[in-house]
C-alpha atoms as a PDB file:
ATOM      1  CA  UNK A   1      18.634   7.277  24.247  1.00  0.00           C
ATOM      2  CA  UNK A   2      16.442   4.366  24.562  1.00  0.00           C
ATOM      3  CA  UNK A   3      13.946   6.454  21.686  1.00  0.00           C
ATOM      4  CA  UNK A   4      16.952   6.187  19.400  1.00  0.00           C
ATOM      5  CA  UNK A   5      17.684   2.852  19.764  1.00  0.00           C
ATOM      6  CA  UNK A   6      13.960   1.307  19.169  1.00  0.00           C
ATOM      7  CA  UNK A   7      13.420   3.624  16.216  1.00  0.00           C
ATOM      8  CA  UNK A   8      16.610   2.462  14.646  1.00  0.00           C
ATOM      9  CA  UNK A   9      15.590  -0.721  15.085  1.00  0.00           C
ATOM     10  CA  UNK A  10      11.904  -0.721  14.120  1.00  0.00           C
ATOM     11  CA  UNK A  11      11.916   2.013  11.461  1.00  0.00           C
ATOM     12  CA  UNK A  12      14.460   3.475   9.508  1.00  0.00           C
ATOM     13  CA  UNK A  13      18.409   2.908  10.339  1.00  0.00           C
ATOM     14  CA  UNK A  14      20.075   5.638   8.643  1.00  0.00           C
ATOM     15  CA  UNK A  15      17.771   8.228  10.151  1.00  0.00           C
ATOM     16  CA  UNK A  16      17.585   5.660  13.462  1.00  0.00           C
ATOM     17  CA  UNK A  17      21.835   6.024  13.835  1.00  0.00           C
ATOM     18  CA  UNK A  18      21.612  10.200  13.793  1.00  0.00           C
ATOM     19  CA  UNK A  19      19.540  10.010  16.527  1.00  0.00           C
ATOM     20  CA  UNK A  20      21.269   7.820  18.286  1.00  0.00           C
ATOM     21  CA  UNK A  21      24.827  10.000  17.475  1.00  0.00           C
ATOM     22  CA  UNK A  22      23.211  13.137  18.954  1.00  0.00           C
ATOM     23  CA  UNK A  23      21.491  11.211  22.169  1.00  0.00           C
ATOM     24  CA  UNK A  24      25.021   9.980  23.029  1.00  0.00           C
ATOM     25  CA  UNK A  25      26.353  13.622  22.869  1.00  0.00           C
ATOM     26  CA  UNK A  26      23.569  14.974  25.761  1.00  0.00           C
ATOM     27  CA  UNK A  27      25.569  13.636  28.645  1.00  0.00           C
ATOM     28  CA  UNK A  28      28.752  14.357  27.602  1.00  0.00           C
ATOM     29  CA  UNK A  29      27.581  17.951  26.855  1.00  0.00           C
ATOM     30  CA  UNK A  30      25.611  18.290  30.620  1.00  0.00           C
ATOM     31  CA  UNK A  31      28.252  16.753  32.560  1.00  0.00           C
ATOM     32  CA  UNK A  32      30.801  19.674  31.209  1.00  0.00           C
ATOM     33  CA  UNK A  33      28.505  22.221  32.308  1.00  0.00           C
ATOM     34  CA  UNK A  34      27.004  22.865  28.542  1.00  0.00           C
ATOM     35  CA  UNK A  35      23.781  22.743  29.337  1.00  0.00           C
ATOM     36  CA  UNK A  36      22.869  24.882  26.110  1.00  0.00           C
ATOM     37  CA  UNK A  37      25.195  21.918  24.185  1.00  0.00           C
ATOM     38  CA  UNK A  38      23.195  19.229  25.757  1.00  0.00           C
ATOM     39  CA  UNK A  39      19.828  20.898  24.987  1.00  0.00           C
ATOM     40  CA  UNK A  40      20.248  21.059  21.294  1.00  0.00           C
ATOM     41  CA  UNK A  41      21.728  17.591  21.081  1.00  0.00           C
ATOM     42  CA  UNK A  42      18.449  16.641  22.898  1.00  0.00           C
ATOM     43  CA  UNK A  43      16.481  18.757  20.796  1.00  0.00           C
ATOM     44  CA  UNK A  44      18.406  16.891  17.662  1.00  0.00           C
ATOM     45  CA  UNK A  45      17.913  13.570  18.510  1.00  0.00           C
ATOM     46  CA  UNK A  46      14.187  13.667  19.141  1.00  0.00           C
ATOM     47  CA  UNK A  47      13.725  15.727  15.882  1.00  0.00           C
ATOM     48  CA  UNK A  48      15.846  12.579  13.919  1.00  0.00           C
ATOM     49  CA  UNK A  49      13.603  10.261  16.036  1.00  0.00           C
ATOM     50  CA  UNK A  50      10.435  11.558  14.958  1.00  0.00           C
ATOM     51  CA  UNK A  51      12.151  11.193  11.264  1.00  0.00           C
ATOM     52  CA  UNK A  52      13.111   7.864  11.580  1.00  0.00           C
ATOM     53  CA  UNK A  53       9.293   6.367  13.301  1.00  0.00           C
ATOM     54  CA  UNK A  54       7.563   8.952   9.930  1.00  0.00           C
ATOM     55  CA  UNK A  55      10.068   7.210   7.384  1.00  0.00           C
ATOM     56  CA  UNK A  56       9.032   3.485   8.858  1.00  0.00           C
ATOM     57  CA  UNK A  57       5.271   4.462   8.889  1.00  0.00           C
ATOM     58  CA  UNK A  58       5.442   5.594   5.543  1.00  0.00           C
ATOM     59  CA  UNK A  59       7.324   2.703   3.880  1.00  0.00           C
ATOM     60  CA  UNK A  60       4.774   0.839   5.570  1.00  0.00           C
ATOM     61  CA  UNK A  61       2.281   2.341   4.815  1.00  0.00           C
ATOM     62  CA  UNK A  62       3.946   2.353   0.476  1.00  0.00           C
ATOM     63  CA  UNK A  63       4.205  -1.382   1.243  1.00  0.00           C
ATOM     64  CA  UNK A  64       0.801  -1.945   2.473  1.00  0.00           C
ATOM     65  CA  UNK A  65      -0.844  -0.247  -0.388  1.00  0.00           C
ATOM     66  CA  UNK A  66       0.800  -2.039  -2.397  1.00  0.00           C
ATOM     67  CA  UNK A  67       0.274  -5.295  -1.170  1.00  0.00           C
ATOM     68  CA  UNK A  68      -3.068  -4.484  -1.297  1.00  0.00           C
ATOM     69  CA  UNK A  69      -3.794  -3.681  -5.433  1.00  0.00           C
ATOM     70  CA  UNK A  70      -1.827  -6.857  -5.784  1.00  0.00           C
ATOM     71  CA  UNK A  71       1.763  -5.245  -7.452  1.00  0.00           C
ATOM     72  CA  UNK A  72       3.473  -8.356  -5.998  1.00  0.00           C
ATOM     73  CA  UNK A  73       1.124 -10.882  -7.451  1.00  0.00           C
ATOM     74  CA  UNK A  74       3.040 -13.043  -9.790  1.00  0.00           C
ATOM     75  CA  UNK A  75      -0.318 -14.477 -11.106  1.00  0.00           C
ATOM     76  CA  UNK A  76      -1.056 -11.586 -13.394  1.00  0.00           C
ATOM     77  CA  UNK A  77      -2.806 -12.184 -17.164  1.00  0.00           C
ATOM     78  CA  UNK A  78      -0.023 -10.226 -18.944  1.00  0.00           C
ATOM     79  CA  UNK A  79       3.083 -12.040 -19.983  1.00  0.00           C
ATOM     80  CA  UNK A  80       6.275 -11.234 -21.223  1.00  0.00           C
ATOM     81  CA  UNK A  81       8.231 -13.204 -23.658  1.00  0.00           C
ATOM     82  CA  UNK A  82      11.774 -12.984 -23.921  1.00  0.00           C
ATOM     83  CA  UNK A  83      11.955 -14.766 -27.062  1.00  0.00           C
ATOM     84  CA  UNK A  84      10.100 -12.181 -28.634  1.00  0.00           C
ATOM     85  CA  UNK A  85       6.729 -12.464 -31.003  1.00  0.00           C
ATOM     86  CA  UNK A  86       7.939 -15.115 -33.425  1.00  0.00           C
ATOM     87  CA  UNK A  87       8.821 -17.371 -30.454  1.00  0.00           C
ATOM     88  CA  UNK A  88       5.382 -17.599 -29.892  1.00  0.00           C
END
């Protein structure tokens, strides 16, 4: 459960909030004797976990990258006139 909750957190919600729906369901599931129940939600959650910490990594990673080659610096030589080429 605790897995969920970090990677929802630190990564990637949507994925982050499956995981966490399917961790909550393993005790439940155990505790009424469905051990077979409780295995797949366990199986479940850990696959959306490992989802949610790839989909973090990778917007990271996106973000990083393009950080990097400078696609968020204002400073650039090209500029765009709204007023068009007479304006100028």
């Amino acid at each position: 459960m605790w897995q969920s909750i970090v990677v929802t957190v630190l990564c990637c919600l949507p994925a982050g909030v499956v995981a966490i729906v399917y961790a909550t369901k393993v005790d439940g599931r155990r505790q009424m004797g469905d051990l077979n129940g409780a295995l797949d939600a366990s199986k479940k959650a850990r696959m959306w976990c490992i989802i949610s910490a790839i989909a973090g990594v990778a917007s990271f990673v996106i973000f990083l990258v393009v950080a990097l080659v400078g696609g968020f610096d204002s400073s650039s030589s090209t500029s765009y006139s709204t007023l068009g080429p007479a304006a100028v």
